[in-house]
PDB file of N, CA and C in Angstrom:
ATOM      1  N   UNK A   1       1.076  18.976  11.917  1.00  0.00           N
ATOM      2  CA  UNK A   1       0.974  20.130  12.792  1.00  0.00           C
ATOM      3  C   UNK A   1       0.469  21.315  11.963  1.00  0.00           C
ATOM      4  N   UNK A   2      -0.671  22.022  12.265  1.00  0.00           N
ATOM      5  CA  UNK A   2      -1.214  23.320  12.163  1.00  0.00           C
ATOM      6  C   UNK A   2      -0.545  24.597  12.371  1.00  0.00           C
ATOM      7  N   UNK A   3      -0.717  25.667  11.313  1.00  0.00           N
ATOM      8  CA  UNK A   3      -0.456  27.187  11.990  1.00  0.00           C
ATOM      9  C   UNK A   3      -0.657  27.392  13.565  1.00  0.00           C
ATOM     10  N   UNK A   4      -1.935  26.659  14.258  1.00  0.00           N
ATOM     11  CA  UNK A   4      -2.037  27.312  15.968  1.00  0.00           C
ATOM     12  C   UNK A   4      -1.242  26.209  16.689  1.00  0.00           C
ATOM     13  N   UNK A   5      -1.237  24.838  15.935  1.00  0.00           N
ATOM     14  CA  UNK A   5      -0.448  23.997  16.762  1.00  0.00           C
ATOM     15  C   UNK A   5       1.189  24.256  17.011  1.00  0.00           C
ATOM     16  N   UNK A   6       1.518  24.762  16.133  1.00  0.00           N
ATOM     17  CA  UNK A   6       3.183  25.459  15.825  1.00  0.00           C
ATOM     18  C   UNK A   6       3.051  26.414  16.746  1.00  0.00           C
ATOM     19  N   UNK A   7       1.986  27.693  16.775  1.00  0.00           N
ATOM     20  CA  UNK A   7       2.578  28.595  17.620  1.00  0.00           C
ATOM     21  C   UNK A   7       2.488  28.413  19.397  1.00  0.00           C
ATOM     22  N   UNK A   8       1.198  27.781  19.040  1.00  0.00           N
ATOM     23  CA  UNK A   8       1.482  27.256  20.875  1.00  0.00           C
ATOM     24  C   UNK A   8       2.850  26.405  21.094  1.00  0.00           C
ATOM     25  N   UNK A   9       3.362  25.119  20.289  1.00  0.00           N
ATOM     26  CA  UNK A   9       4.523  24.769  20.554  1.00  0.00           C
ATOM     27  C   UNK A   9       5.408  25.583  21.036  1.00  0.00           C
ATOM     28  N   UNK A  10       5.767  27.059  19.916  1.00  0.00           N
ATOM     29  CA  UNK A  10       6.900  27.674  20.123  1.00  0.00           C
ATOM     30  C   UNK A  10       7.033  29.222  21.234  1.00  0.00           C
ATOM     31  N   UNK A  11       5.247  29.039  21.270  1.00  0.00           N
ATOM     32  CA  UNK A  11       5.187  29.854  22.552  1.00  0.00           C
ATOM     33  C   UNK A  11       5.506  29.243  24.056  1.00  0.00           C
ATOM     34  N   UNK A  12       5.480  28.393  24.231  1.00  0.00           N
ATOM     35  CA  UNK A  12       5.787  27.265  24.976  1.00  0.00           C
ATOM     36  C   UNK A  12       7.144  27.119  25.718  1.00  0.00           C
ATOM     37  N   UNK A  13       8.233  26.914  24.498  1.00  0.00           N
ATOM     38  CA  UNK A  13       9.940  26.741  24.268  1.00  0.00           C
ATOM     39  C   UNK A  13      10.739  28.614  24.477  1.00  0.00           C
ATOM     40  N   UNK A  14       9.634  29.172  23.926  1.00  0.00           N
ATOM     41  CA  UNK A  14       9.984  30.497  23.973  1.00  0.00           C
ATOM     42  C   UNK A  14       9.180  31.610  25.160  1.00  0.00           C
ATOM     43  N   UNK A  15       8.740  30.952  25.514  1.00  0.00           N
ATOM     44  CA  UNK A  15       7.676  31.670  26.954  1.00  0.00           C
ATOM     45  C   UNK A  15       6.969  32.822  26.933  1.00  0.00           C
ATOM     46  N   UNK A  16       6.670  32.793  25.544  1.00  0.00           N
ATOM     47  CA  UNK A  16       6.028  34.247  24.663  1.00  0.00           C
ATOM     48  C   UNK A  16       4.763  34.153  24.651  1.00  0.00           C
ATOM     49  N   UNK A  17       4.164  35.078  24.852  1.00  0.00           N
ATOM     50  CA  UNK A  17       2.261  34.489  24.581  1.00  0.00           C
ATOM     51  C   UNK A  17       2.335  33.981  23.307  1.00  0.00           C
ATOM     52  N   UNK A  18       0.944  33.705  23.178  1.00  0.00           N
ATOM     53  CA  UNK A  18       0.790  32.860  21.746  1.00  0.00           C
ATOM     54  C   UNK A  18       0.144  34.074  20.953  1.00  0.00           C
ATOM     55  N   UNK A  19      -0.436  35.210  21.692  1.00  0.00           N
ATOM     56  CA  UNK A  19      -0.343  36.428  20.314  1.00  0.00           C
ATOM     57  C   UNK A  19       0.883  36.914  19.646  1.00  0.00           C
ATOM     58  N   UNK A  20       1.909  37.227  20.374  1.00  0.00           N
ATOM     59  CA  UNK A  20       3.065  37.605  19.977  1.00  0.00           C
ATOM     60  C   UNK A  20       3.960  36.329  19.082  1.00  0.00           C
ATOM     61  N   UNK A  21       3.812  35.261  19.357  1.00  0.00           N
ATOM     62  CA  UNK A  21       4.423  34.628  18.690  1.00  0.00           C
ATOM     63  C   UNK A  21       3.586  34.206  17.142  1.00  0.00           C
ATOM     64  N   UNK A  22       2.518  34.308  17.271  1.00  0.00           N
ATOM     65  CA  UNK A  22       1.767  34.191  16.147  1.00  0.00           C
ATOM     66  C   UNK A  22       2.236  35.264  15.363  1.00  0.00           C
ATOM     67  N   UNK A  23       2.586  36.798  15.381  1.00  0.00           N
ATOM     68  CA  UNK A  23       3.210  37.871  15.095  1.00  0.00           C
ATOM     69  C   UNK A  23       4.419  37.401  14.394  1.00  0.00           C
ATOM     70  N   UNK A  24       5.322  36.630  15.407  1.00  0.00           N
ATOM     71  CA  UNK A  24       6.982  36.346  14.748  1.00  0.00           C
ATOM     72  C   UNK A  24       6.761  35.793  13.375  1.00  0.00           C
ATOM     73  N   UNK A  25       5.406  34.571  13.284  1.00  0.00           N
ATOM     74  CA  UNK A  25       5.703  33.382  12.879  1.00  0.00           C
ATOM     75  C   UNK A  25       4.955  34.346  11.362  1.00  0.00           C
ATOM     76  N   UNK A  26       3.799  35.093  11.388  1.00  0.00           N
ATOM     77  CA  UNK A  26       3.416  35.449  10.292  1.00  0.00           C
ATOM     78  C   UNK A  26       4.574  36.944   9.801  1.00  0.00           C
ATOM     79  N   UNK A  27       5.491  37.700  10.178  1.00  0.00           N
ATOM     80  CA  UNK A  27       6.594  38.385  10.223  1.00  0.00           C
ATOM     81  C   UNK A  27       7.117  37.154   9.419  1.00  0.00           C
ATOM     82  N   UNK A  28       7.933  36.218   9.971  1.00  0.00           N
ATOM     83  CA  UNK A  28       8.519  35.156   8.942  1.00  0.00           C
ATOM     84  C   UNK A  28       8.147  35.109   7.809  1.00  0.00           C
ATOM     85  N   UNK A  29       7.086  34.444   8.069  1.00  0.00           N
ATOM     86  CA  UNK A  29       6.212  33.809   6.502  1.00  0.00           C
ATOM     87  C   UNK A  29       6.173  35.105   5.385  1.00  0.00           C
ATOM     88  N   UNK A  30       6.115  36.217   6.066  1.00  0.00           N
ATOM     89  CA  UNK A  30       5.990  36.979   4.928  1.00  0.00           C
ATOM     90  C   UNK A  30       7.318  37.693   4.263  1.00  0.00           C
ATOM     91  N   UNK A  31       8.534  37.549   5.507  1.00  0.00           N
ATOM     92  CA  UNK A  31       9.643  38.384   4.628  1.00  0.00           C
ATOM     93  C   UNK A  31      10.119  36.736   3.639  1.00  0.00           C
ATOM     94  N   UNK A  32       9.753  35.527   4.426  1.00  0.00           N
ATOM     95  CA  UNK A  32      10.367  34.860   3.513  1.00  0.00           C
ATOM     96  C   UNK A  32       9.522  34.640   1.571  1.00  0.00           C
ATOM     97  N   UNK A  33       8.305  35.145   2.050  1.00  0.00           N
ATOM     98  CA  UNK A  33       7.402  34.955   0.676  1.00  0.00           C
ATOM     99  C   UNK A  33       7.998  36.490   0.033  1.00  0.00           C
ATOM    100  N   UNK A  34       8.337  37.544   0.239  1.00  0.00           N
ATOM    101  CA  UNK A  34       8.992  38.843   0.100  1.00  0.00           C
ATOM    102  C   UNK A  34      10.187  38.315  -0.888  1.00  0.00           C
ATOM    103  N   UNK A  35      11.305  37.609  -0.265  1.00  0.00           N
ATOM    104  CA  UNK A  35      12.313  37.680  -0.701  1.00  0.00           C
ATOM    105  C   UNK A  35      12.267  36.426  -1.710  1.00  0.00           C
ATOM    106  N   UNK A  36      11.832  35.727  -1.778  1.00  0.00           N
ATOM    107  CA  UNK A  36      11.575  34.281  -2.532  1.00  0.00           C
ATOM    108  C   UNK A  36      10.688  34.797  -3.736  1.00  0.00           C
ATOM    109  N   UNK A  37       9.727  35.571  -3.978  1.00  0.00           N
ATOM    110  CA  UNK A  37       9.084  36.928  -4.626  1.00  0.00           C
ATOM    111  C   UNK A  37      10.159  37.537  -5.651  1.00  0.00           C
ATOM    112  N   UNK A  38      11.207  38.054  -5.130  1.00  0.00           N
ATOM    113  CA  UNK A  38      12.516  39.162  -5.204  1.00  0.00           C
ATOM    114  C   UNK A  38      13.280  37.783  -6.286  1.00  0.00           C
ATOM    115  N   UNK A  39      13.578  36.834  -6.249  1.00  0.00           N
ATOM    116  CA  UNK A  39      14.488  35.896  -6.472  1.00  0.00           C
ATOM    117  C   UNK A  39      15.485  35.598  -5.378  1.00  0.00           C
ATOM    118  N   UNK A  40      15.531  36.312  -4.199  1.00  0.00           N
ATOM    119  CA  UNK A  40      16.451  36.328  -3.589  1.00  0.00           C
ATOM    120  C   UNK A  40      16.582  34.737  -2.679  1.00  0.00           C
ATOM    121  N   UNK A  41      15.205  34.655  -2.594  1.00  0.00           N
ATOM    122  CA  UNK A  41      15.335  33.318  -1.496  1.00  0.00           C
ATOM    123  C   UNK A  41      15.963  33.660  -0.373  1.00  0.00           C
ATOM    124  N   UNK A  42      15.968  32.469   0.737  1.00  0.00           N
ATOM    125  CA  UNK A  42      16.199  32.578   2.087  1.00  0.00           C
ATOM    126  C   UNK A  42      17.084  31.516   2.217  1.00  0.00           C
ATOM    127  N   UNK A  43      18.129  31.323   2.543  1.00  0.00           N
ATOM    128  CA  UNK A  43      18.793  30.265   3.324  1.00  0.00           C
ATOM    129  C   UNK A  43      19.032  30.267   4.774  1.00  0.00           C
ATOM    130  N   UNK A  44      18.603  28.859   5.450  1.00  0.00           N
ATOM    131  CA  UNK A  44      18.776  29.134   6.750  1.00  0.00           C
ATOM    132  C   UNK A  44      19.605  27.592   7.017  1.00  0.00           C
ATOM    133  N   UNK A  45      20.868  27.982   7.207  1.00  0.00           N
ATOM    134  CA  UNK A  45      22.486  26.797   7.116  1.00  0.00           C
ATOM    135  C   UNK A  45      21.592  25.862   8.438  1.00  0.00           C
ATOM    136  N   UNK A  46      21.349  24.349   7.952  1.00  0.00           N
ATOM    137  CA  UNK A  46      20.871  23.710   8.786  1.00  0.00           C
ATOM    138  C   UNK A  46      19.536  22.803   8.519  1.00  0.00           C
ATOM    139  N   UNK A  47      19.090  24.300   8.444  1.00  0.00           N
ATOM    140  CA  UNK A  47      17.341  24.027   8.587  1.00  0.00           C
ATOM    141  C   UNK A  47      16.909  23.468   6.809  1.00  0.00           C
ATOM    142  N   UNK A  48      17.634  24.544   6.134  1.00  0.00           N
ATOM    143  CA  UNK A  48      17.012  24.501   4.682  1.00  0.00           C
ATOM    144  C   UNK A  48      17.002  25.739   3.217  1.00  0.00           C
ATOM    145  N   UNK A  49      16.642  25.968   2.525  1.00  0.00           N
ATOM    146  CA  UNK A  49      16.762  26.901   1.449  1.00  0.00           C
ATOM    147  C   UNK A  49      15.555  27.383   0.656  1.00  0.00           C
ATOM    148  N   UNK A  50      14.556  28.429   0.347  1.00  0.00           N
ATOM    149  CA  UNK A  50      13.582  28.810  -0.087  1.00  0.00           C
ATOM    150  C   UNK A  50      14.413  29.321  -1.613  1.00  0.00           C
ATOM    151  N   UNK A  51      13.878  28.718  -2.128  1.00  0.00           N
ATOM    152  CA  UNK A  51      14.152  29.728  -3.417  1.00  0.00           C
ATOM    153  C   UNK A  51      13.132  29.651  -4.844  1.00  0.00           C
ATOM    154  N   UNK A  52      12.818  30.331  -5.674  1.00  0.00           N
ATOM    155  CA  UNK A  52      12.120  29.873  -7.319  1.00  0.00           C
ATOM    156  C   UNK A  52      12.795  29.209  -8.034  1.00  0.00           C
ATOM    157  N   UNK A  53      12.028  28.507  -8.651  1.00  0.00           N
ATOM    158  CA  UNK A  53      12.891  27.595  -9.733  1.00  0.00           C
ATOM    159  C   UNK A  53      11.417  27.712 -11.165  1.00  0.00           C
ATOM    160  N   UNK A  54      12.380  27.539 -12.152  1.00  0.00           N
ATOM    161  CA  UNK A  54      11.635  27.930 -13.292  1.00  0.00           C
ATOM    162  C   UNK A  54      11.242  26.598 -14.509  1.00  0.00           C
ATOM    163  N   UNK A  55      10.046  26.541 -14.221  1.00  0.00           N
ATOM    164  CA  UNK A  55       9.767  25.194 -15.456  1.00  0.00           C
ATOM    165  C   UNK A  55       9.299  25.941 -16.375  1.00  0.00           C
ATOM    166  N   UNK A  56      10.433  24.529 -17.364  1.00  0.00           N
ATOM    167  CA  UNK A  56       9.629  25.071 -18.559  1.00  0.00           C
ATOM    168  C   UNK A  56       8.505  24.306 -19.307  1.00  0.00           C
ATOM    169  N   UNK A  57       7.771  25.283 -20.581  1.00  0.00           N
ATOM    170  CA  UNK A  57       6.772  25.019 -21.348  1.00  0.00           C
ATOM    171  C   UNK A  57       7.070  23.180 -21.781  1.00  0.00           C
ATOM    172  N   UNK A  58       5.755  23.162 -21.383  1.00  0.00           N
ATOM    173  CA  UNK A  58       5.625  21.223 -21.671  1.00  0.00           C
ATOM    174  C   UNK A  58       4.046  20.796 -22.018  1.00  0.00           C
ATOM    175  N   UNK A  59       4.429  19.377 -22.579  1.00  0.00           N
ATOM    176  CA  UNK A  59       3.151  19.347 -23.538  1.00  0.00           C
ATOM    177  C   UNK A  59       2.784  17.709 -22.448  1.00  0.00           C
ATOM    178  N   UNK A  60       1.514  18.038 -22.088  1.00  0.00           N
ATOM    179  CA  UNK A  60       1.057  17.044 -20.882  1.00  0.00           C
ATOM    180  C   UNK A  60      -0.554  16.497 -21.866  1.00  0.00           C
ATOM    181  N   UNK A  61      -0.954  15.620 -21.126  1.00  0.00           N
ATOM    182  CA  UNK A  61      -2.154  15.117 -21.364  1.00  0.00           C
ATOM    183  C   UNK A  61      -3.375  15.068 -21.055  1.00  0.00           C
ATOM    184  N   UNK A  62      -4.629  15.502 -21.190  1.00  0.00           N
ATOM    185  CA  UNK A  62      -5.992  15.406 -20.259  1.00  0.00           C
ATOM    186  C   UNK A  62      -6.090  14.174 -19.523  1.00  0.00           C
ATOM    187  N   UNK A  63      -6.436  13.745 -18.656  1.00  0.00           N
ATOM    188  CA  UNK A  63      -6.476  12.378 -18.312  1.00  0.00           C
ATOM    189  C   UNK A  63      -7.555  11.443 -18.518  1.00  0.00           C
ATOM    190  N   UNK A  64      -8.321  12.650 -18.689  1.00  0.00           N
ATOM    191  CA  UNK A  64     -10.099  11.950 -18.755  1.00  0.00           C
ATOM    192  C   UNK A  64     -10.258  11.550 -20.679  1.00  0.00           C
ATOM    193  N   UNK A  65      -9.867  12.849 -21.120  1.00  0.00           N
ATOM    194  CA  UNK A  65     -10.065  12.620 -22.399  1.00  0.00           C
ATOM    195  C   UNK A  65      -8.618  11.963 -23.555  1.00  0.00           C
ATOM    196  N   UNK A  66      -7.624  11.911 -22.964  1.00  0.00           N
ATOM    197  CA  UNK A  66      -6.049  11.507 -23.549  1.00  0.00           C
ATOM    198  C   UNK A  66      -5.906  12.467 -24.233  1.00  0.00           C
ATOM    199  N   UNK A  67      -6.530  13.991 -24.566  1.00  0.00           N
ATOM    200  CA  UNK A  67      -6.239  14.939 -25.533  1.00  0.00           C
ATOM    201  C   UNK A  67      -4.658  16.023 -25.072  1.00  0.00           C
ATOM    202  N   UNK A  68      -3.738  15.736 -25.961  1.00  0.00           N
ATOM    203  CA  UNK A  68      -2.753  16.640 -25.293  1.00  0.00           C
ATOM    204  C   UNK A  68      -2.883  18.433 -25.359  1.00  0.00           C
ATOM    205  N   UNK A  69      -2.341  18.647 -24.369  1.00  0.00           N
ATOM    206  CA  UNK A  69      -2.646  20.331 -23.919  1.00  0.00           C
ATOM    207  C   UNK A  69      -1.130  20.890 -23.305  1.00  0.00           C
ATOM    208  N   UNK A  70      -1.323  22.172 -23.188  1.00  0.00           N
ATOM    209  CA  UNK A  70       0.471  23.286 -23.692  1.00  0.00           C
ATOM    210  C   UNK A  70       0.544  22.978 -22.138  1.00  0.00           C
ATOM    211  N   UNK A  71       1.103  23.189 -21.289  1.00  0.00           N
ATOM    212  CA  UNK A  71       1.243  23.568 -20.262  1.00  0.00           C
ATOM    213  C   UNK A  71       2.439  24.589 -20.092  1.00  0.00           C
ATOM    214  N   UNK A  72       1.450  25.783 -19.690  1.00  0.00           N
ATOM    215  CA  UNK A  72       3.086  26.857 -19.656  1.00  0.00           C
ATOM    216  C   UNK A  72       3.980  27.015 -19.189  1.00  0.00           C
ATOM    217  N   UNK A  73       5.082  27.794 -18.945  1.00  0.00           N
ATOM    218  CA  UNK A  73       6.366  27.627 -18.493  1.00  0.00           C
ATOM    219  C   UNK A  73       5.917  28.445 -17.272  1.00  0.00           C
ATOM    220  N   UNK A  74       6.586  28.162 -16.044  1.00  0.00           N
ATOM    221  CA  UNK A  74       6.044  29.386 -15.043  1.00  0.00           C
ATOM    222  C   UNK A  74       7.121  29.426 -13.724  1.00  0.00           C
ATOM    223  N   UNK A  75       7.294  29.656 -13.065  1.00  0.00           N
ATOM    224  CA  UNK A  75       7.862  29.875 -11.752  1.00  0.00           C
ATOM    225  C   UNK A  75       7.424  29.335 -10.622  1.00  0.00           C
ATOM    226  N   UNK A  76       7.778  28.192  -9.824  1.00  0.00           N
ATOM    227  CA  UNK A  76       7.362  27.976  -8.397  1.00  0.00           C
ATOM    228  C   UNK A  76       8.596  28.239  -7.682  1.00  0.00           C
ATOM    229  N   UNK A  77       7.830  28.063  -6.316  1.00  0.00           N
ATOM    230  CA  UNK A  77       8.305  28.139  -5.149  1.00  0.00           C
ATOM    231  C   UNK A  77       8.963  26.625  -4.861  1.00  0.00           C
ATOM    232  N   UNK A  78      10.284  26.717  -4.077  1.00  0.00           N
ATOM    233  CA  UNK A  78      11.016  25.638  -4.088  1.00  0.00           C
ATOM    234  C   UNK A  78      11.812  25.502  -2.440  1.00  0.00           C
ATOM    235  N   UNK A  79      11.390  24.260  -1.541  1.00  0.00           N
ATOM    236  CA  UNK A  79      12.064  24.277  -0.221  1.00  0.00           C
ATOM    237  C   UNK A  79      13.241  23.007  -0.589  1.00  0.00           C
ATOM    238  N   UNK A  80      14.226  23.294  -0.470  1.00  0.00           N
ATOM    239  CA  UNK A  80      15.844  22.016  -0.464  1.00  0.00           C
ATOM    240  C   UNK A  80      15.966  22.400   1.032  1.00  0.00           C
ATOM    241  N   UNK A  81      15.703  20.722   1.704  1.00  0.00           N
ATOM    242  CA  UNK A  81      15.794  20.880   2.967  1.00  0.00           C
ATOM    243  C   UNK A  81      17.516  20.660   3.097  1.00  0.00           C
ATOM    244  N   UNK A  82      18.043  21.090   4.402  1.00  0.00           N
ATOM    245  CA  UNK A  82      19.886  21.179   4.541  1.00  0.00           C
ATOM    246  C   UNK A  82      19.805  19.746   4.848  1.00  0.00           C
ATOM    247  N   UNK A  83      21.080  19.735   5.364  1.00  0.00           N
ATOM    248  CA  UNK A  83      21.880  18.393   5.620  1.00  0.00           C
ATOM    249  C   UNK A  83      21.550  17.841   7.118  1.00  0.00           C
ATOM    250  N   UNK A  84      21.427  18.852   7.926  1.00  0.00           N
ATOM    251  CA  UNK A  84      21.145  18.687   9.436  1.00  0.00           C
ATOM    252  C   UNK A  84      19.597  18.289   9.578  1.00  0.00           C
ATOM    253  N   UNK A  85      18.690  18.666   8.528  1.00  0.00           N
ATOM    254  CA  UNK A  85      17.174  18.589   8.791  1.00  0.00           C
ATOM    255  C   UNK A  85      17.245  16.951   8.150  1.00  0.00           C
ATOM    256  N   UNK A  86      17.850  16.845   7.347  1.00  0.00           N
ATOM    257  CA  UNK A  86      17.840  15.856   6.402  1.00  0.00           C
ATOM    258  C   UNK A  86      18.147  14.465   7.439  1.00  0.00           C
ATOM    259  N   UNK A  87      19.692  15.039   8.539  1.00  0.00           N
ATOM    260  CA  UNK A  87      19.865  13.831   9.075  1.00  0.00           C
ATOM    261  C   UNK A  87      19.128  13.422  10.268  1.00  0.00           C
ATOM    262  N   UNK A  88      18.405  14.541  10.612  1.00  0.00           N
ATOM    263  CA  UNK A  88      17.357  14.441  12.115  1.00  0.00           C
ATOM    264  C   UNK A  88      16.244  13.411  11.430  1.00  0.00           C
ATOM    265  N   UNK A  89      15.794  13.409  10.170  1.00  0.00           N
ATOM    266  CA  UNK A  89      14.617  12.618   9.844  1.00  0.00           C
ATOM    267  C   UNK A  89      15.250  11.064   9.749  1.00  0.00           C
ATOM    268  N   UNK A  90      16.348  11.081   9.505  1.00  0.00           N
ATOM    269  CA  UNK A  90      16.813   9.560   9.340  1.00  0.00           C
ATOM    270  C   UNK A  90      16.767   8.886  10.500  1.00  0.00           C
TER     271      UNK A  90
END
Protein backbone atom coordinates (compact mmCIF):
# COMPACT_ATOMS: atom_id res chain seq x y z
CA UNK A 1 0.00 0.00 0.00
CA UNK A 2 1.04 3.60 -1.13
CA UNK A 3 0.97 7.16 0.58
CA UNK A 4 -2.56 7.82 -1.74
CA UNK A 5 -3.63 4.25 -1.24
CA UNK A 6 -3.54 4.73 2.75
CA UNK A 7 -5.21 7.99 2.57
CA UNK A 8 -8.12 7.08 0.49
CA UNK A 9 -8.43 3.91 2.81
CA UNK A 10 -8.59 6.12 5.87
CA UNK A 11 -10.62 8.75 4.27
CA UNK A 12 -13.07 6.19 3.66
CA UNK A 13 -13.29 4.63 7.61
CA UNK A 14 -13.08 8.24 8.65
CA UNK A 15 -15.49 10.06 6.11
CA UNK A 16 -12.94 12.88 5.70
CA UNK A 17 -12.04 14.04 2.22
CA UNK A 18 -8.92 12.71 1.04
CA UNK A 19 -7.34 16.39 1.18
CA UNK A 20 -7.78 16.68 4.76
CA UNK A 21 -6.77 13.41 5.58
CA UNK A 22 -3.70 13.55 3.52
CA UNK A 23 -3.05 16.72 6.03
CA UNK A 24 -3.52 14.29 9.28
CA UNK A 25 -1.36 11.67 7.74
CA UNK A 26 1.63 14.14 6.66
CA UNK A 27 0.94 16.19 10.41
CA UNK A 28 1.82 12.54 11.70
CA UNK A 29 4.74 11.71 9.72
CA UNK A 30 6.26 14.78 10.64
CA UNK A 31 5.73 15.23 14.51
CA UNK A 32 6.72 11.59 14.55
CA UNK A 33 10.13 12.31 12.40
CA UNK A 34 10.28 15.66 14.99
CA UNK A 35 10.35 13.68 18.01
CA UNK A 36 12.35 10.50 16.87
CA UNK A 37 14.90 13.60 15.63
CA UNK A 38 14.67 14.90 19.55
CA UNK A 39 15.53 11.20 20.88
CA UNK A 40 12.27 11.24 22.21
CA UNK A 41 10.53 8.68 19.95
CA UNK A 42 6.86 7.89 19.80
CA UNK A 43 5.12 5.06 21.40
CA UNK A 44 1.81 4.10 20.36
CA UNK A 45 0.67 0.93 23.20
CA UNK A 46 -0.54 -1.59 20.54
CA UNK A 47 0.42 -0.42 17.33
CA UNK A 48 4.29 -0.03 17.99
CA UNK A 49 7.46 2.23 19.06
CA UNK A 50 9.63 4.80 16.87
CA UNK A 51 12.73 5.42 18.36
CA UNK A 52 16.98 5.92 17.33
CA UNK A 53 19.21 3.43 18.01
CA UNK A 54 22.95 3.93 17.69
CA UNK A 55 25.52 1.66 15.72
CA UNK A 56 28.58 1.45 16.23
CA UNK A 57 31.93 2.00 14.13
CA UNK A 58 32.56 -1.40 12.17
CA UNK A 59 34.96 -2.68 9.78
CA UNK A 60 32.88 -4.29 6.65
CA UNK A 61 34.09 -5.38 3.25
CA UNK A 62 33.85 -4.12 -0.55
CA UNK A 63 32.11 -6.85 -2.18
CA UNK A 64 33.35 -6.39 -5.61
CA UNK A 65 36.89 -5.89 -4.62
CA UNK A 66 37.14 -8.00 -0.85
CA UNK A 67 39.06 -4.71 0.25
CA UNK A 68 38.03 -3.91 3.91
CA UNK A 69 36.60 -0.31 4.64
CA UNK A 70 35.64 1.79 8.26
CA UNK A 71 32.11 2.00 8.31
CA UNK A 72 31.06 4.76 10.74
CA UNK A 73 29.19 4.74 13.77
CA UNK A 74 25.86 6.65 13.16
CA UNK A 75 22.24 6.80 14.28
CA UNK A 76 19.12 5.21 12.60
CA UNK A 77 15.74 5.26 12.82
CA UNK A 78 14.15 2.21 14.53
CA UNK A 79 10.17 0.78 14.33
CA UNK A 80 9.62 -2.35 17.39
CA UNK A 81 6.30 -3.30 16.31
CA UNK A 82 3.86 -3.96 19.91
CA UNK A 83 2.41 -7.11 20.86
CA UNK A 84 -1.15 -6.50 19.41
CA UNK A 85 0.36 -5.64 15.78
CA UNK A 86 2.59 -8.54 16.24
CA UNK A 87 -0.43 -10.90 17.07
CA UNK A 88 -2.85 -9.58 14.19
CA UNK A 89 0.00 -10.75 11.65
CA UNK A 90 0.06 -14.27 13.07
Amino acid sequence: MNKAELVESISKVTQQTKADTERYLDAFIDTVTKNVKKKDGVKLVGFGTFTVSQRKARVGRNPQTGEEIKIPARRVPVFRPGKELKESVR
